[in-house]
C-alpha atoms as a PDB file:
ATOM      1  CA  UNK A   1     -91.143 -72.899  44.986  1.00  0.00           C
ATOM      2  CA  UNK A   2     -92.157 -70.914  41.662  1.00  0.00           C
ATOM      3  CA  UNK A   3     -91.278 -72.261  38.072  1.00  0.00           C
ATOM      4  CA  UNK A   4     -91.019 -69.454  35.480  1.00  0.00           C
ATOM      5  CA  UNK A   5     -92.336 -70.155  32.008  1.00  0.00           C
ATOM      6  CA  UNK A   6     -92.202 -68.573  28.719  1.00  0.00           C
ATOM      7  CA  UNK A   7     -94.629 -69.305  26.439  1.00  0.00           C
ATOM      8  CA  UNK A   8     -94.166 -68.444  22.363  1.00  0.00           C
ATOM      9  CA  UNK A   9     -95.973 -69.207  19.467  1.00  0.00           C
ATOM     10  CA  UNK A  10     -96.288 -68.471  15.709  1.00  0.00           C
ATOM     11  CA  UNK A  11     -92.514 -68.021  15.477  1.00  0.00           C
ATOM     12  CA  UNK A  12     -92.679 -68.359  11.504  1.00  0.00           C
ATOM     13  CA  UNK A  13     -88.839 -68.416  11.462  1.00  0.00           C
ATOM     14  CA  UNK A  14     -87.750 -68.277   9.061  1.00  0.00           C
ATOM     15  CA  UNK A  15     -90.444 -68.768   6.620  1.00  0.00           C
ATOM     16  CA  UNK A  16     -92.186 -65.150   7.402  1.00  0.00           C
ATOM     17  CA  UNK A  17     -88.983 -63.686   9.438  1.00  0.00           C
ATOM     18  CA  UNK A  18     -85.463 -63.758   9.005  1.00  0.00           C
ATOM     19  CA  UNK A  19     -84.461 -64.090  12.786  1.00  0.00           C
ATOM     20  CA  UNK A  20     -86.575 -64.244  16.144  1.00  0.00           C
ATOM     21  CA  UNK A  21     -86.718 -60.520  17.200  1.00  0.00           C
ATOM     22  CA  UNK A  22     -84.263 -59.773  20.143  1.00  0.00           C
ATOM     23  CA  UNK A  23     -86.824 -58.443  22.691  1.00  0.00           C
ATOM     24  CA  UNK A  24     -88.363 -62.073  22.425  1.00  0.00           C
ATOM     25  CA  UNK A  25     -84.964 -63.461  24.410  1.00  0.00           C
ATOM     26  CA  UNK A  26     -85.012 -60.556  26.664  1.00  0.00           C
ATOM     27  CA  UNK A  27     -88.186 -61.076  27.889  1.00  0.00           C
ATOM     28  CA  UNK A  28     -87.379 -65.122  28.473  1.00  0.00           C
ATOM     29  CA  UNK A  29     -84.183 -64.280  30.163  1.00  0.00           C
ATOM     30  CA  UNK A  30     -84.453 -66.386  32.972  1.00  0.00           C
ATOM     31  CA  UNK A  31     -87.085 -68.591  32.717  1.00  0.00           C
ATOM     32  CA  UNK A  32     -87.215 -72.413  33.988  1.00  0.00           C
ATOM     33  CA  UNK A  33     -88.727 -73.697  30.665  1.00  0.00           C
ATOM     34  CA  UNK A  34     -89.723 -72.761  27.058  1.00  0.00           C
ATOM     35  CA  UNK A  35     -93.269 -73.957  25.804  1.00  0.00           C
ATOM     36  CA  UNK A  36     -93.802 -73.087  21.900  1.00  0.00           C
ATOM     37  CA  UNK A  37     -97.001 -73.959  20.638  1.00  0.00           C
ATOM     38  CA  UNK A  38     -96.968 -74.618  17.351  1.00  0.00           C
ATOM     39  CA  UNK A  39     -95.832 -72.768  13.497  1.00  0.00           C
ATOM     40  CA  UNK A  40     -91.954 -73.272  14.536  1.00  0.00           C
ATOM     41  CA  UNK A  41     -91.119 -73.422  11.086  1.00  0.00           C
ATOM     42  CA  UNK A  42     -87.720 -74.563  11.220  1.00  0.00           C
ATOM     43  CA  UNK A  43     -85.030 -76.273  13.312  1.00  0.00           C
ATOM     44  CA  UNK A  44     -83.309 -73.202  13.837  1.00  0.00           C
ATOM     45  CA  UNK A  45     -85.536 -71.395  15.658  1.00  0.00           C
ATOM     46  CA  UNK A  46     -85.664 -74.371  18.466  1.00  0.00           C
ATOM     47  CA  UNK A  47     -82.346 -74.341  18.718  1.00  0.00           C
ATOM     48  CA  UNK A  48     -82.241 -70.708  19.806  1.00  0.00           C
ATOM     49  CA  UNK A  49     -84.533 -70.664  22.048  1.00  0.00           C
ATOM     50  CA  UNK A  50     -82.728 -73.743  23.448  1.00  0.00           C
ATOM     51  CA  UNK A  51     -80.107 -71.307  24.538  1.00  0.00           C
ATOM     52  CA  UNK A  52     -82.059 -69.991  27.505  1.00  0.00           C
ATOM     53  CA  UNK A  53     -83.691 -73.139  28.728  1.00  0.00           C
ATOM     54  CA  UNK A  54     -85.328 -76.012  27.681  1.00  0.00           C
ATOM     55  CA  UNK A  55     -87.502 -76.006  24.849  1.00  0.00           C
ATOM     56  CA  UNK A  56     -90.944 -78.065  25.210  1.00  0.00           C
ATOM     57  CA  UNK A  57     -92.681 -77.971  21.487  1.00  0.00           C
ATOM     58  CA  UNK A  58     -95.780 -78.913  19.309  1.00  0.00           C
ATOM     59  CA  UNK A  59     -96.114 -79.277  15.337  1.00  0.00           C
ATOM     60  CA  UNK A  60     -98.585 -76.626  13.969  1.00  0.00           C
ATOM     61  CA  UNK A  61     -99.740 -76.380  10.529  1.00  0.00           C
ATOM     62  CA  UNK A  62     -97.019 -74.352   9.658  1.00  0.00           C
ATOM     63  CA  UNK A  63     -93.704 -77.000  10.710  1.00  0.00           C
ATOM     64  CA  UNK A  64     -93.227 -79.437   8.003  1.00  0.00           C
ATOM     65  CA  UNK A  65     -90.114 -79.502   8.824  1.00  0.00           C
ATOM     66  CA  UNK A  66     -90.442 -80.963  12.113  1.00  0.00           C
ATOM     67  CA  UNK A  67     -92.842 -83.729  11.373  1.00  0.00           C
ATOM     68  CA  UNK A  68     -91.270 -85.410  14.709  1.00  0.00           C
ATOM     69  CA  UNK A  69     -92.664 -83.150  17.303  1.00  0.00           C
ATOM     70  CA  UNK A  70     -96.109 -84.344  18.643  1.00  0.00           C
ATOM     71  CA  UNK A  71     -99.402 -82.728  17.752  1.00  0.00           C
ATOM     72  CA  UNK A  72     -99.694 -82.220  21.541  1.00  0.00           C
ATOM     73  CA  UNK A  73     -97.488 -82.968  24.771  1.00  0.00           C
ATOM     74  CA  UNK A  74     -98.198 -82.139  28.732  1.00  0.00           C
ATOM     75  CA  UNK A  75     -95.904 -81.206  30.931  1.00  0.00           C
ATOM     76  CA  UNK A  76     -95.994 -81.535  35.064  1.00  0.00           C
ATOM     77  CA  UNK A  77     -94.605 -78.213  36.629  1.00  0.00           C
ATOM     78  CA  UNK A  78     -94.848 -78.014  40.162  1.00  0.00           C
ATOM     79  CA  UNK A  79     -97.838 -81.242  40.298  1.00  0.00           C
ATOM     80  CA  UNK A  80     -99.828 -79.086  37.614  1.00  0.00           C
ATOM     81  CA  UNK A  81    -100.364 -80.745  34.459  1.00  0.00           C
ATOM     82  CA  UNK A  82     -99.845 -77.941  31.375  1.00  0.00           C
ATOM     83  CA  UNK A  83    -101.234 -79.291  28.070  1.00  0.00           C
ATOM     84  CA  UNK A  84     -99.591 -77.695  24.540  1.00  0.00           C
ATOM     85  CA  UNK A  85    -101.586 -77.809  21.422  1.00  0.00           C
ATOM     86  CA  UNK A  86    -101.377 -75.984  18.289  1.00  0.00           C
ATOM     87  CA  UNK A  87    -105.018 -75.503  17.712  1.00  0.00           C
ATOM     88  CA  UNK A  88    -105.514 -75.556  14.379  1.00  0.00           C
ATOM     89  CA  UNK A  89    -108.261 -78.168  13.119  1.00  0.00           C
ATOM     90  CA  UNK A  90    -109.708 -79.392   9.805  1.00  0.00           C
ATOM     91  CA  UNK A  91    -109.279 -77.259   6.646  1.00  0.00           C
ATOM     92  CA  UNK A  92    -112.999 -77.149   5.901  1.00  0.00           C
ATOM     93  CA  UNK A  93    -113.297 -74.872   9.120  1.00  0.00           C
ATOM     94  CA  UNK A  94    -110.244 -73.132   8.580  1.00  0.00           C
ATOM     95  CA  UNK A  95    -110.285 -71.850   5.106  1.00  0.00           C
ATOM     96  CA  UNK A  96    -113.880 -70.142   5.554  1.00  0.00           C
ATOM     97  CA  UNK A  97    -112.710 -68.147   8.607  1.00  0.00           C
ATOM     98  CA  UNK A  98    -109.196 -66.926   7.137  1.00  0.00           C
ATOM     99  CA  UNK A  99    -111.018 -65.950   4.120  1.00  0.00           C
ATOM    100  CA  UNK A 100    -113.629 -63.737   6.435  1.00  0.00           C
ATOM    101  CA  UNK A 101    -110.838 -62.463   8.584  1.00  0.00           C
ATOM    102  CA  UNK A 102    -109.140 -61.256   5.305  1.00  0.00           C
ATOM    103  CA  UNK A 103    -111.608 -59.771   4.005  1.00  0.00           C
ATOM    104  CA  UNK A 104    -112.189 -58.111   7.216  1.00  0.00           C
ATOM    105  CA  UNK A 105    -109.034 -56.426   6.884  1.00  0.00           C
ATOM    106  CA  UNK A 106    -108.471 -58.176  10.521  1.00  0.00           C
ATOM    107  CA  UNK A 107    -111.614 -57.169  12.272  1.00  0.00           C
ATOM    108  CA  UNK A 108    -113.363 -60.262  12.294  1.00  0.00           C
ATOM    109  CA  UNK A 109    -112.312 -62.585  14.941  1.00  0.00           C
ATOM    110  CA  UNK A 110    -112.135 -66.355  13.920  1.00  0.00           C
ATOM    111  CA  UNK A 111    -111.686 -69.127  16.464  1.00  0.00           C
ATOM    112  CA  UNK A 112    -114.156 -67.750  19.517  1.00  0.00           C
ATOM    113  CA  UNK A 113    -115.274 -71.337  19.730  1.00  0.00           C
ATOM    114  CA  UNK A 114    -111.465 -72.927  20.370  1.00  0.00           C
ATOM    115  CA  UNK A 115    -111.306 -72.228  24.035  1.00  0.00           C
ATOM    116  CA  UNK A 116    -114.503 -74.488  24.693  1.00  0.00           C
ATOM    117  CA  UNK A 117    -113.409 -76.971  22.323  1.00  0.00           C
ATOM    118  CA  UNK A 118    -109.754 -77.399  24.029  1.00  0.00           C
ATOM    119  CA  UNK A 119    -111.505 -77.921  27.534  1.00  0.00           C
ATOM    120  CA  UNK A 120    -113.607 -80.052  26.251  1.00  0.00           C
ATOM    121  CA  UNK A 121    -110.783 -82.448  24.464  1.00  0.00           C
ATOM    122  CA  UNK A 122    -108.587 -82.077  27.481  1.00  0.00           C
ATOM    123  CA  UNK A 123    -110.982 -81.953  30.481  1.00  0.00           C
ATOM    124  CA  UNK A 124    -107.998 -82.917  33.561  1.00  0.00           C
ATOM    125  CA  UNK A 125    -105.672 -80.095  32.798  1.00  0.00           C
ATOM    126  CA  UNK A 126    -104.532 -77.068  34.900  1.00  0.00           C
ATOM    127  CA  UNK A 127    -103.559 -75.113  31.853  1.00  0.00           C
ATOM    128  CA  UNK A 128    -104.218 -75.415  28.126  1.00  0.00           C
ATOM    129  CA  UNK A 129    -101.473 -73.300  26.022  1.00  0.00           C
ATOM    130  CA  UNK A 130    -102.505 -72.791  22.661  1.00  0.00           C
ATOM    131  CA  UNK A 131    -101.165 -70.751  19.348  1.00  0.00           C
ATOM    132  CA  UNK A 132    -102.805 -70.942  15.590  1.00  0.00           C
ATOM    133  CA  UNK A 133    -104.960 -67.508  16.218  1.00  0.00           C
ATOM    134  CA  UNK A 134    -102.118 -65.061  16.754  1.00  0.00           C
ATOM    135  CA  UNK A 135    -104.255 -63.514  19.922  1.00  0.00           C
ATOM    136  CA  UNK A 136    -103.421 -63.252  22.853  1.00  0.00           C
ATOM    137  CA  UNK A 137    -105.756 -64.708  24.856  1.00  0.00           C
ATOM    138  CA  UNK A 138    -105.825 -65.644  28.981  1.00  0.00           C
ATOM    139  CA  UNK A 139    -109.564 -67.339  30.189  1.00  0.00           C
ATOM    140  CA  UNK A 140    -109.603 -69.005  33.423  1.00  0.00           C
ATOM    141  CA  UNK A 141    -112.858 -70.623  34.417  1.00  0.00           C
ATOM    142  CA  UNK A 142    -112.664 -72.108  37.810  1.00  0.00           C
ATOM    143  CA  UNK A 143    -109.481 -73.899  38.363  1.00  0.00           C
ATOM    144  CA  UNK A 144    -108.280 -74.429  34.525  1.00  0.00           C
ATOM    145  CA  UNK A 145    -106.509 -72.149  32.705  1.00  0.00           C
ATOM    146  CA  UNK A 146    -106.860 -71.303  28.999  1.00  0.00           C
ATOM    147  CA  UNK A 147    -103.661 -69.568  27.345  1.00  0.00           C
ATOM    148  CA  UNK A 148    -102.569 -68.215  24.034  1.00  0.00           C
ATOM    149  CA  UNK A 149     -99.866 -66.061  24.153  1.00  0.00           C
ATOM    150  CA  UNK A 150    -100.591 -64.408  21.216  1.00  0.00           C
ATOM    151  CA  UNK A 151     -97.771 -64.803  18.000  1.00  0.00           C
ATOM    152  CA  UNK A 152     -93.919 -63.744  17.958  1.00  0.00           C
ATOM    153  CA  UNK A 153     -95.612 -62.723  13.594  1.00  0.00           C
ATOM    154  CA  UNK A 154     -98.380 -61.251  13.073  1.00  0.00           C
ATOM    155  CA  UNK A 155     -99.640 -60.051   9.552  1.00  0.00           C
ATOM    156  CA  UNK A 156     -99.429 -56.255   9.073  1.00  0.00           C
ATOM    157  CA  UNK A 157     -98.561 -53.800   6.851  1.00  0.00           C
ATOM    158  CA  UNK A 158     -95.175 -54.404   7.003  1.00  0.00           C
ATOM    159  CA  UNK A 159     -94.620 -58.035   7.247  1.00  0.00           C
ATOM    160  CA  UNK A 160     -96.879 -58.636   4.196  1.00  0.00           C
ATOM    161  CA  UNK A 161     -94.923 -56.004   2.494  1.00  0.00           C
ATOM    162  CA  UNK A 162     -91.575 -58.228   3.310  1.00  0.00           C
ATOM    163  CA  UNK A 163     -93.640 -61.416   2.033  1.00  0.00           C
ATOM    164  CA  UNK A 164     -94.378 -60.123  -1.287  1.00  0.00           C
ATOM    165  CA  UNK A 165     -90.807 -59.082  -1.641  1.00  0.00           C
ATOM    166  CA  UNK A 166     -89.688 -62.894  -0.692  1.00  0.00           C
ATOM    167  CA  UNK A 167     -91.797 -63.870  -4.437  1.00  0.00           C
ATOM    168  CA  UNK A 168     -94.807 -66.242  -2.382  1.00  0.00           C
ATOM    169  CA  UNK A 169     -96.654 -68.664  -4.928  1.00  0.00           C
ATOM    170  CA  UNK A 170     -99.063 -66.911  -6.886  1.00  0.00           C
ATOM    171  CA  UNK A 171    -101.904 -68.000  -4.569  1.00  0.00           C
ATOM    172  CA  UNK A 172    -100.548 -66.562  -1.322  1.00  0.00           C
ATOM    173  CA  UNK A 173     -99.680 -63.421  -3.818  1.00  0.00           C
ATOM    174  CA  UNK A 174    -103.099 -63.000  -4.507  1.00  0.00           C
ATOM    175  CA  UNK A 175    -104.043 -63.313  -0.379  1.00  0.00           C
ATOM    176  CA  UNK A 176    -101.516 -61.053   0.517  1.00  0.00           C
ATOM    177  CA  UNK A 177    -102.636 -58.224  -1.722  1.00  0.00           C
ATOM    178  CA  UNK A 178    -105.653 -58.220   0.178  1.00  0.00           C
ATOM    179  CA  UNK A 179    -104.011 -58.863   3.834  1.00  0.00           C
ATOM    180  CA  UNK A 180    -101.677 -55.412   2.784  1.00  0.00           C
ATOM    181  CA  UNK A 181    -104.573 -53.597   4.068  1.00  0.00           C
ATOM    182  CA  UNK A 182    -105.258 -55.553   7.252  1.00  0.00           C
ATOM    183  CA  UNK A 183    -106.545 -52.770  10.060  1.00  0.00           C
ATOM    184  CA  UNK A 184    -107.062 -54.455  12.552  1.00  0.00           C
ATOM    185  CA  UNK A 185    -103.868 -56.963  14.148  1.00  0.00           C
ATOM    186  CA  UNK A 186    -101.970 -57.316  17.680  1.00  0.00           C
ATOM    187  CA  UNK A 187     -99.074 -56.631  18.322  1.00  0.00           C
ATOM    188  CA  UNK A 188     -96.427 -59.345  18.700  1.00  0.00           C
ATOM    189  CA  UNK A 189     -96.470 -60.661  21.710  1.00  0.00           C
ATOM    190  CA  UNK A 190     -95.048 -63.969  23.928  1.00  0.00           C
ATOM    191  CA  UNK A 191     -96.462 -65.073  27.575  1.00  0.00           C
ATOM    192  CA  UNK A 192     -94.968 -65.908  30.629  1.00  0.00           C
ATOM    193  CA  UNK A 193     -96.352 -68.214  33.078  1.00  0.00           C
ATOM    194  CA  UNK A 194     -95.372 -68.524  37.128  1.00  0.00           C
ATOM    195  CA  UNK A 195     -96.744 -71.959  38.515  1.00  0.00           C
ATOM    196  CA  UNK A 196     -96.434 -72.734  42.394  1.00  0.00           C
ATOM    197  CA  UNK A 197     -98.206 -73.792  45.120  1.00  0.00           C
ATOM    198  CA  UNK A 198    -101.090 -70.622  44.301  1.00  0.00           C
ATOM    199  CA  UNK A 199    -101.513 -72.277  40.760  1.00  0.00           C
ATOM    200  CA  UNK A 200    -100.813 -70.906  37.476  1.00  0.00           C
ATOM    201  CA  UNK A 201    -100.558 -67.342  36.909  1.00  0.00           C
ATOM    202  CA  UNK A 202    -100.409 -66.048  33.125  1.00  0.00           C
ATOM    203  CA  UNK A 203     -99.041 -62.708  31.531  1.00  0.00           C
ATOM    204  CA  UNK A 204     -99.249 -61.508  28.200  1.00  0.00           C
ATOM    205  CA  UNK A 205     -96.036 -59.538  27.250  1.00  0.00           C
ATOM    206  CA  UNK A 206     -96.221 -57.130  23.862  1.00  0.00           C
ATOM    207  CA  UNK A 207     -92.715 -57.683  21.618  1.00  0.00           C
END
């Protein structure tokens, strides 16, 4: 028996979007299970993607609005254990590496050292799922899978041009007239996972 997946993250809805787009549920239509991992944002957004199956979810820096979902959760599919995490970690790394990645214009990479970090905090899973970095991302060193399906938002042109017209504090104002120009960003994407008795096999899907 195979159990079908979907695997979102960086949602953002509806603090940086309006709605979910609607390829997002056409590419979950069917799935067994929903894992979102992490930057909900709101109640909402859960609840829609409720409507196709069951929604497993972790609080990212982003969901202060959901202060009762864990920081992580696993999940046994077919005997193999699935661990969800957000990813994001202490300010005093993150600030430095969003401010080079801005002022990159999106070609510096932050975060190459999360994959190693998550196998080394959980060392017994099959599969790590992951968000926070808005890349997609699938690494599988011997038996244990790490996954990021890359984010449902991703900074670009336009979607910092429909921030600044939403009137952001004048801090994120001042960021996002430098992320206006970002180059360099991937396309929105979710993932879809197919675990059975050959183990767990990822795909990234572009939105």
């Amino acid at each position: 028996m195979t159990t079908r997946i979907g695997v979102v993250a960086d949602t953002h809805c509806p603090e940086f979007a309006e709605r979910l787009p609607a390829r997002l549920f056409e590419v979950l239509t069917g799935v067994d299970l929903i894992l979102h991992a992490g930057d909900v944002n709101g109640p909402e957004t859960l609840a829609e993607l409720s409507r196709i199956a069951p929604v497993e979810a972790v609080r990212g820096d982003h969901d202060a609005q959901l202060a009762s979902l864990p920081l992580s959760r696993e999940v046994v599919v077919e005997g193999r254990r699935i661990v969800v995490v957000h990813g994001n970690r202490s300010r005093w790394l993150e600030e430095p590496q969003t401010f080079l990645w801005t002022v990159s214009l999106g070609y510096y990479h932050p975060h190459r050292r999360l994959p190693a970090e998550l196998r080394r905090r959980f060392p017994a899973a099959d599969a790590i799922v992951f968000g926070h970095t808005h890349r997609p991302l699938i690494d599988q060193k011997g038996e244990q899978l790490v996954f990021n399906p890359g984010g449902v938002h991703q900074w670009n042109r336009a979607t910092t041009a429909a921030r600044l017209r939403q009137r952001p504090g004048w801090f994120e104002w001042c960021w996002l007239q430098v992320a206006r120009h970002i180059r360099s960003s991937p396309p929105p994407s979710v993932g879809l996972l197919e675990v059975g008795p050959d183990g767990v096999k990822p795909r990234i899907v572009p939105l």
